[in-house]
N, C-alpha and C. Protein backbone atom coordinates (compact mmCIF):
# COMPACT_ATOMS: atom_id res chain seq x y z
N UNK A 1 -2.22 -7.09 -11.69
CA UNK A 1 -2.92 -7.18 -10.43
C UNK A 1 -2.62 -5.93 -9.61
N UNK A 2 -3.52 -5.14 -9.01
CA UNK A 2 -3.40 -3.71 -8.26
C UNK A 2 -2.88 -5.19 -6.40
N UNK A 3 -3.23 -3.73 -5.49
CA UNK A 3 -3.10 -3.69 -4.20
C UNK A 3 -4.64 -4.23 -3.63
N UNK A 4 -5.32 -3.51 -4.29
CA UNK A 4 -6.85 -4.17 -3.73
C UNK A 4 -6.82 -5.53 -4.25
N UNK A 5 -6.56 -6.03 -4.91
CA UNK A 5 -7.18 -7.49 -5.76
C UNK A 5 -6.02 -8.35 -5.03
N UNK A 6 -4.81 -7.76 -4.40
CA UNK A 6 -3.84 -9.09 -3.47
C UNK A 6 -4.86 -8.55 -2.13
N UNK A 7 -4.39 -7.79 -1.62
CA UNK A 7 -5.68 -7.76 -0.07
C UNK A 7 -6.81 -8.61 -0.37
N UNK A 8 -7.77 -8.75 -1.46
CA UNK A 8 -8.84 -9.56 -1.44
C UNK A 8 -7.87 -10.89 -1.11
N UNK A 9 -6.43 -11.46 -2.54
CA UNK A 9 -6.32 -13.01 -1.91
C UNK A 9 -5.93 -13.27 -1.13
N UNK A 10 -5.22 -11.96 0.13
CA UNK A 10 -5.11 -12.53 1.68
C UNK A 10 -5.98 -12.44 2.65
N UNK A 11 -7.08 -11.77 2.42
CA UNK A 11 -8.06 -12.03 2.87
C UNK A 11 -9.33 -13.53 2.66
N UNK A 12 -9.01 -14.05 0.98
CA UNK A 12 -9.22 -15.41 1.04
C UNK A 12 -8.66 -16.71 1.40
N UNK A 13 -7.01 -16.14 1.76
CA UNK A 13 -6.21 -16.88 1.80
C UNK A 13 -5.99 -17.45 3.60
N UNK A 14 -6.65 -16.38 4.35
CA UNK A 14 -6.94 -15.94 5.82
C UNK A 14 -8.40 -15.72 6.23
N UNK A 15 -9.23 -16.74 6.15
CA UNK A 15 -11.13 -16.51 6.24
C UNK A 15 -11.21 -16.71 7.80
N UNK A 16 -12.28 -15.48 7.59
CA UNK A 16 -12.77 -15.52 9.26
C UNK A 16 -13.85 -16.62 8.88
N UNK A 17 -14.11 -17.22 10.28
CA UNK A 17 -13.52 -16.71 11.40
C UNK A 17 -11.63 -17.25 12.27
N UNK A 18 -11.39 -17.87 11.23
CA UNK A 18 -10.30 -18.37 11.90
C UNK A 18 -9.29 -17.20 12.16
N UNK A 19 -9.01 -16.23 10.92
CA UNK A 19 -8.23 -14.92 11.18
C UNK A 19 -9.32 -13.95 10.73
N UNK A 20 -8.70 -12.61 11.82
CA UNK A 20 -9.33 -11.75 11.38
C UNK A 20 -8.24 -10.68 10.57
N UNK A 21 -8.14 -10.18 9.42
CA UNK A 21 -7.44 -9.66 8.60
C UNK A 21 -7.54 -8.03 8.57
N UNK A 22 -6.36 -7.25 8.84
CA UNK A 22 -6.79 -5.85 9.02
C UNK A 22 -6.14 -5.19 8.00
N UNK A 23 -5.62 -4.24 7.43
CA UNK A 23 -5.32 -3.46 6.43
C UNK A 23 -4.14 -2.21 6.64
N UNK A 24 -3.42 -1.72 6.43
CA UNK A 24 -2.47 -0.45 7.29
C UNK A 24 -2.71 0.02 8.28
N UNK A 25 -1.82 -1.20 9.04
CA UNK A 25 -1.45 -1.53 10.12
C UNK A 25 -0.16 -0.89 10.90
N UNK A 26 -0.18 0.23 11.61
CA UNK A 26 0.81 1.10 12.28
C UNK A 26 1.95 -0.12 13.02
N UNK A 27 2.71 0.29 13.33
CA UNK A 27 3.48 -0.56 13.93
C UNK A 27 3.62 0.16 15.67
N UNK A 28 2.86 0.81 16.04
CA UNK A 28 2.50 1.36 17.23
C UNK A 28 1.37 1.42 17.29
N UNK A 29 0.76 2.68 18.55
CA UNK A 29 -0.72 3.08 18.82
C UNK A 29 -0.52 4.81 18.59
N UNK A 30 -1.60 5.15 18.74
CA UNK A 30 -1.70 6.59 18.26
C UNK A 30 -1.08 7.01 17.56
N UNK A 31 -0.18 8.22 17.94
CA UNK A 31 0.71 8.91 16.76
C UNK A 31 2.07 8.77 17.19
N UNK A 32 2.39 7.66 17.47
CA UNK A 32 4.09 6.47 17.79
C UNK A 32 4.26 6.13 16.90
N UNK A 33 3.21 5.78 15.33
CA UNK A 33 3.27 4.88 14.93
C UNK A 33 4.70 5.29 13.63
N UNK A 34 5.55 4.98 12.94
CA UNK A 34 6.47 5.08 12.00
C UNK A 34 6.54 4.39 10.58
N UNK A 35 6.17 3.14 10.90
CA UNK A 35 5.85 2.32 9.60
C UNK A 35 3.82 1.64 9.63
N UNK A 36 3.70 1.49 8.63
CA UNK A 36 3.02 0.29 8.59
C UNK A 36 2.96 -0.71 7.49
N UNK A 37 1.95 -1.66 7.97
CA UNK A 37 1.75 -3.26 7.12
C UNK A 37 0.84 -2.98 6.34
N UNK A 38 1.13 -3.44 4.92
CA UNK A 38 -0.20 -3.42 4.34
C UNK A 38 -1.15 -3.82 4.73
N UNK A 39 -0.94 -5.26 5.20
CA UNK A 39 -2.17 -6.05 5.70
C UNK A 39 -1.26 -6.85 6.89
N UNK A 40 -2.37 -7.58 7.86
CA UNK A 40 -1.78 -8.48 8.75
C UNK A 40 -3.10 -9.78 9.22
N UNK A 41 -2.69 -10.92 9.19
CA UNK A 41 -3.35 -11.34 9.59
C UNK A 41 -3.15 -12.17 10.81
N UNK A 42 -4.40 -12.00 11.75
CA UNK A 42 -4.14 -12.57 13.15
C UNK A 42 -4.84 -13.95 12.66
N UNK A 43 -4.21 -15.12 13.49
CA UNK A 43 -4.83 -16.54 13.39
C UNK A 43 -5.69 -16.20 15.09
N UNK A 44 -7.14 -16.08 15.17
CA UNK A 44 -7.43 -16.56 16.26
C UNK A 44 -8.43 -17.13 16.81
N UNK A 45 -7.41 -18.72 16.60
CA UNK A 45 -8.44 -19.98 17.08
C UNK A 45 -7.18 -20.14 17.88
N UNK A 46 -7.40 -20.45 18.99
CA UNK A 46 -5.94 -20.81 19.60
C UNK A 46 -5.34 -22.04 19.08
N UNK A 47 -6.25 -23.12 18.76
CA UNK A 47 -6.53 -24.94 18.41
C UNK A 47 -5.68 -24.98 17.17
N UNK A 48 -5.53 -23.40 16.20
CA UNK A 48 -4.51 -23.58 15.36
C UNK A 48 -3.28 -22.93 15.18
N UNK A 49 -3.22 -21.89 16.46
CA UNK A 49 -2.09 -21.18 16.77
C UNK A 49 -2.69 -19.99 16.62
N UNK A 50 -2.00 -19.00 17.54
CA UNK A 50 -2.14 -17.29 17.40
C UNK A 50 -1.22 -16.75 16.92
N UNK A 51 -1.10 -16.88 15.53
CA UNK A 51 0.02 -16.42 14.79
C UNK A 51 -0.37 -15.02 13.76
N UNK A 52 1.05 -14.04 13.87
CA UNK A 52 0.42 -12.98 13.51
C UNK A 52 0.93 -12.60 11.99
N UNK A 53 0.31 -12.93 10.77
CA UNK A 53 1.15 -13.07 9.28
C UNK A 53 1.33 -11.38 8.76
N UNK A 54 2.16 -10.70 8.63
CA UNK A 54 2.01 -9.43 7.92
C UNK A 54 2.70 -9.30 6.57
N UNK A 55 2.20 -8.09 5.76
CA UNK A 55 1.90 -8.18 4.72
C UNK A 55 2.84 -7.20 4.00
N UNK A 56 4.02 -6.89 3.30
CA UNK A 56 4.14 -5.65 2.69
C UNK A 56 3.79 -6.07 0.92
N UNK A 57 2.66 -5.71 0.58
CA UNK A 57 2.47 -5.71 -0.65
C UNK A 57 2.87 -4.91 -1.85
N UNK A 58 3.65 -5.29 -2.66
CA UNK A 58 4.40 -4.28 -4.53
C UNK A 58 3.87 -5.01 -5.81
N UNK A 59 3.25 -3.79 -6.09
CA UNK A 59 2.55 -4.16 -7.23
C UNK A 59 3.61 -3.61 -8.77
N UNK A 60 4.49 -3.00 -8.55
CA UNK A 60 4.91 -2.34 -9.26
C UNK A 60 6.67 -2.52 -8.87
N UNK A 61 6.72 -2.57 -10.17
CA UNK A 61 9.01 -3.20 -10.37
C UNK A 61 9.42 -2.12 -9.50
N UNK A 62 8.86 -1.19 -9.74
CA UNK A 62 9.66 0.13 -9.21
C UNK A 62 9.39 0.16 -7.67
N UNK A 63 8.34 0.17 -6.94
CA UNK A 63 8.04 0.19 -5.42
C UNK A 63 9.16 -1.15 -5.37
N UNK A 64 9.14 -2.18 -5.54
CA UNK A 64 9.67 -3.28 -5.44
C UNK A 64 11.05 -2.89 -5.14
N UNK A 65 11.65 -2.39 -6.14
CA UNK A 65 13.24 -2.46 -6.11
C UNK A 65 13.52 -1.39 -4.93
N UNK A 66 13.08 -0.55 -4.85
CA UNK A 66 13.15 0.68 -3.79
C UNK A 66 12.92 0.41 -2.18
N UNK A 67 12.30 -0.80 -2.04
CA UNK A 67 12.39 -1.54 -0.84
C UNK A 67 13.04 -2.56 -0.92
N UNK A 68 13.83 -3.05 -1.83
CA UNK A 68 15.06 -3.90 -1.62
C UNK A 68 16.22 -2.80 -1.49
N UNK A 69 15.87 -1.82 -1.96
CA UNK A 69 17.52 -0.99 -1.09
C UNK A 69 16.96 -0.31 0.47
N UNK A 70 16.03 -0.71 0.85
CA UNK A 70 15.82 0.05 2.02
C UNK A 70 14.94 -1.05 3.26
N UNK A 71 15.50 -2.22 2.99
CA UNK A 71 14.60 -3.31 3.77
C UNK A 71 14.71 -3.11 5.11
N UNK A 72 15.38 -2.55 5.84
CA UNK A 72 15.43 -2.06 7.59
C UNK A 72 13.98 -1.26 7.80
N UNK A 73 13.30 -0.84 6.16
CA UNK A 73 11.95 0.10 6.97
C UNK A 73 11.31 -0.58 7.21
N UNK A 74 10.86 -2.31 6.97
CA UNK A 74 9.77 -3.49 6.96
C UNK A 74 10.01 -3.60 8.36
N UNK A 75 11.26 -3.59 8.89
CA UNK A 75 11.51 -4.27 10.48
C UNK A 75 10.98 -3.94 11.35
N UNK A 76 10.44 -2.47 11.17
CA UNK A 76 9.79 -2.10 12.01
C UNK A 76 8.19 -2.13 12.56
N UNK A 77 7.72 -3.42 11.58
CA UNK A 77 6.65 -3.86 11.84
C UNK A 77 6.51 -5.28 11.80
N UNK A 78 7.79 -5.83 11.10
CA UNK A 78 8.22 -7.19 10.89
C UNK A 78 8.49 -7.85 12.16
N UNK A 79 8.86 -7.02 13.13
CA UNK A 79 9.50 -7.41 14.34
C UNK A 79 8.32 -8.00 15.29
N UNK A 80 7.09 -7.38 14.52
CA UNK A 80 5.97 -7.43 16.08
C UNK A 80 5.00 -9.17 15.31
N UNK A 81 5.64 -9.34 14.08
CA UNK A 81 4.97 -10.83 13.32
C UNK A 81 5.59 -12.23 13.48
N UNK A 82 4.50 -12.90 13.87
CA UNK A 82 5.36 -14.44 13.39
C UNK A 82 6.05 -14.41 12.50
N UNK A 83 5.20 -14.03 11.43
CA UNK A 83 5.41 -14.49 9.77
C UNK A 83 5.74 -12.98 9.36
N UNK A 84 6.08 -13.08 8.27
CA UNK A 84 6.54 -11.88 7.30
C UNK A 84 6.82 -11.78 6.30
């Protein structure tokens, strides 16, 4: 499974209109930004909560293990999510 084909199942997994689902996602505005999310999804119906799910997606053993020795870089976008 690539990076495009999980973005499609959180994007099925998150259907508008209930969330709207965005894609590398800065963890600031303009050029503040330091990390981003692969994906994030906003819940917004209020009736089921405004919750904000983000995404770091590894498709590969190797990306994988290389962000388990360096998990403080996720926080910096982890911090602004419900979920994570």
């Amino acid at each position: 499974m690539n990076a495009n084909e999980l973005c499609a199942l959180i994007a099925k997994r998150h259907p508008s209109p209930e969330y709207a689902v965005f894609y590398e996602v800065s963890n600031a505005t303009g050029g503040n930004g330091t990390r981003r999310a692969d994906a994030v999804a906003l819940g917004i119906w209020p009736s089921r909560g405004l919750a904000l799910h983000g995404f770091e997606i590894k498709v590969s053993r190797r990306d994988w293990t290389k962000e388990k020795r360096t998990p403080q870089k996720a926080e910096a976008v982890a911090q602004h999510c419900d979920y994570w």
